[in-house]
C-alpha atoms as a PDB file:
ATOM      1  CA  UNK A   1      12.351  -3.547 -16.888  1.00  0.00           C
ATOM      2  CA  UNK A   2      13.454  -1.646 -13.511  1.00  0.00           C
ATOM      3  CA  UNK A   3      14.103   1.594 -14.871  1.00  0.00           C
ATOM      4  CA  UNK A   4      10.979   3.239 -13.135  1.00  0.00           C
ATOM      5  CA  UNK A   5      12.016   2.140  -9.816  1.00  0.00           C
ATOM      6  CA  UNK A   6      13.903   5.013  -7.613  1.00  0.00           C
ATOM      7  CA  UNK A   7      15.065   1.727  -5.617  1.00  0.00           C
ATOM      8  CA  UNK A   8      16.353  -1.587  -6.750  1.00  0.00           C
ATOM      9  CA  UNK A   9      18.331  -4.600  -4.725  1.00  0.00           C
ATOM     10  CA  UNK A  10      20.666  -7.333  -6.168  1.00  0.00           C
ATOM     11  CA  UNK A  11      20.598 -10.659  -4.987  1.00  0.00           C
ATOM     12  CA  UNK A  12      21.310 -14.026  -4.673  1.00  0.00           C
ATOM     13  CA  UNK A  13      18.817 -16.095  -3.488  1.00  0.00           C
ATOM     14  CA  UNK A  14      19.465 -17.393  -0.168  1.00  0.00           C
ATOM     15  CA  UNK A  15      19.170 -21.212   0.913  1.00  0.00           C
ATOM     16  CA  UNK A  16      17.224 -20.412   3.558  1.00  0.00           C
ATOM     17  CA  UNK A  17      14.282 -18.933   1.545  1.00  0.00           C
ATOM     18  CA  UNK A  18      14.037 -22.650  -0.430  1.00  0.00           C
ATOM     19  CA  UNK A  19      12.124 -25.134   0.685  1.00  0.00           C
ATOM     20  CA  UNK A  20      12.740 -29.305   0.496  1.00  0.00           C
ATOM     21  CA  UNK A  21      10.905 -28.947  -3.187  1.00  0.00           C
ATOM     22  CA  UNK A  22      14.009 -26.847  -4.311  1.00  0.00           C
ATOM     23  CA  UNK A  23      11.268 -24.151  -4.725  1.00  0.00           C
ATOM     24  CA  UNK A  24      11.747 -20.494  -3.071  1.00  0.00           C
ATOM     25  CA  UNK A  25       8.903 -20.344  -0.383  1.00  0.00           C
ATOM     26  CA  UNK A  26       5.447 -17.964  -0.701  1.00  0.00           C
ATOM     27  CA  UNK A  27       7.165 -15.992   2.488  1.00  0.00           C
ATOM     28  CA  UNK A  28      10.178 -15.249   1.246  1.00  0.00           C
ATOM     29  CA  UNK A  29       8.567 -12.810  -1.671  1.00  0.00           C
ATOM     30  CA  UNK A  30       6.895 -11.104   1.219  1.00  0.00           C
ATOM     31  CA  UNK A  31       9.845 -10.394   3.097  1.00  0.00           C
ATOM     32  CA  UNK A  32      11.855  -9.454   0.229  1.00  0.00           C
ATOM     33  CA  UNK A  33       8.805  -7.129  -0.244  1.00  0.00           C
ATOM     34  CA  UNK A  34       8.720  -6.021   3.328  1.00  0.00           C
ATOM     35  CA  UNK A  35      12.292  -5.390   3.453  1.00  0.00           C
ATOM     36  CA  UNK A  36      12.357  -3.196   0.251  1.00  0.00           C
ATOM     37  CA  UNK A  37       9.556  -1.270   1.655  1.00  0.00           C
ATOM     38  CA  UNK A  38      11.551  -0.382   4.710  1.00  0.00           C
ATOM     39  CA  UNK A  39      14.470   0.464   2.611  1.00  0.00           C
ATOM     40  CA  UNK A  40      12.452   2.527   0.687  1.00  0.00           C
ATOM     41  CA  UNK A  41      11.638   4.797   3.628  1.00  0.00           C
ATOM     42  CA  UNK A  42      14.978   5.100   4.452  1.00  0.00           C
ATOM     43  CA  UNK A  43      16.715   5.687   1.287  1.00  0.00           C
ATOM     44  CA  UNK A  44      14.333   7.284  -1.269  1.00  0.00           C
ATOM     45  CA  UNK A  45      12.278   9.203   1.097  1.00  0.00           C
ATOM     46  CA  UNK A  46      14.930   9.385   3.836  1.00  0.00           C
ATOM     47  CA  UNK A  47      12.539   9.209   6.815  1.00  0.00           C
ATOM     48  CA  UNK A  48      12.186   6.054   9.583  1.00  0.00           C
ATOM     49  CA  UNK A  49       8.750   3.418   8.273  1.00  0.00           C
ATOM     50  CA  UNK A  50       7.928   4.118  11.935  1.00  0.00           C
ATOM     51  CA  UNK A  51       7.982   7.793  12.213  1.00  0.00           C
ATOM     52  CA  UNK A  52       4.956  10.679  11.617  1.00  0.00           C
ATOM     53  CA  UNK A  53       4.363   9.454   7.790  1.00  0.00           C
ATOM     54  CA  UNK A  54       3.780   5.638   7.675  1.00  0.00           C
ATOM     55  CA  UNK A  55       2.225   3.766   4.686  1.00  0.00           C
ATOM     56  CA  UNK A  56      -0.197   1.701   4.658  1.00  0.00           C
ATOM     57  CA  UNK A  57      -0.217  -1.243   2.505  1.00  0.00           C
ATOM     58  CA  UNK A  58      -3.536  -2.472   1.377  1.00  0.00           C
ATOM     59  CA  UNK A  59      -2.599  -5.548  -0.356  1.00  0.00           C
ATOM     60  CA  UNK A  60       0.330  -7.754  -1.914  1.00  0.00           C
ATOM     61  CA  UNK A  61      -0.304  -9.367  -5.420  1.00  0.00           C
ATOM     62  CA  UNK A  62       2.470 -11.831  -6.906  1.00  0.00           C
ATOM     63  CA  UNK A  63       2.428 -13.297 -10.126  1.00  0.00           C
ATOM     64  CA  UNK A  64       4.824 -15.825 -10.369  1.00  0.00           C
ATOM     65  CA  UNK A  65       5.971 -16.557 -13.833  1.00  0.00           C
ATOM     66  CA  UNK A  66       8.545 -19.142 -13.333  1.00  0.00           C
ATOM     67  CA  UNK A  67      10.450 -20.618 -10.823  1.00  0.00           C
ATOM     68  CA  UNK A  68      13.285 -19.237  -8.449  1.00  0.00           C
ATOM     69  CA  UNK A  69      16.679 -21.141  -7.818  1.00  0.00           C
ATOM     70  CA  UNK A  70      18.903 -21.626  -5.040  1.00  0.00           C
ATOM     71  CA  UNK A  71      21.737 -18.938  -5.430  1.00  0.00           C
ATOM     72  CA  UNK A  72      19.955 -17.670  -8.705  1.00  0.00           C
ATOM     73  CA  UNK A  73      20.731 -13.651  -9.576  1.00  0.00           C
ATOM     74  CA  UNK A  74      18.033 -11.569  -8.894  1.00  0.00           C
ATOM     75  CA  UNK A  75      16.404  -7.984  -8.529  1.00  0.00           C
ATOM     76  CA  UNK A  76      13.585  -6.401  -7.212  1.00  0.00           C
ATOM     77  CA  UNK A  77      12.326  -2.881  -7.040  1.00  0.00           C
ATOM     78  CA  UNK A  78      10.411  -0.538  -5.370  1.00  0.00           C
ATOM     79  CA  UNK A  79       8.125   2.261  -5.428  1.00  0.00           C
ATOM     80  CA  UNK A  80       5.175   3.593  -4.791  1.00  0.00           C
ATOM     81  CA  UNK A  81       2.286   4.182  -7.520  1.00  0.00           C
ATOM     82  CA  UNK A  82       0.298   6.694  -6.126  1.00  0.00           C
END
């Protein structure tokens, strides 16, 4: 399912991204996703989000397909499409 992505992180799912409904919380997909983005700066194209060649990101789209658990194994990965 990854294999098209030049970047991919391994996780647990913190506690701190779940909320008192045991569910992981809408802002912990965009950090995850604003973290990876910064990663991908510095590892795939290996140059600082904040230097000459920034990105701009025109929108975020989830589609969440089941629920996320507390210390549950998980992956995401990165790149860009055009």
């Amino acid at each position: 399912m990854l294999e098209d992505f030049p970047l991919i992180s391994r996780f647990s799912v913190p506690f701190a991204d779940v909320d008192m409904m045991r569910h992981v919380n809408n802002v912990a997909y965009i950090r995850w996703t604003e973290t990876m983005r910064s990663e991908y700066f510095a590892q795939v194209m290996q140059v600082p989000i904040n230097g000459d060649h920034g990105m701009i990101q025109a929108t975020i789209n989830f589609t969440y397909e089941r629920q996320l658990l507390y210390r549950e194994q998980i992956a995401i990965g990165c790149k860009i499409p055009r």
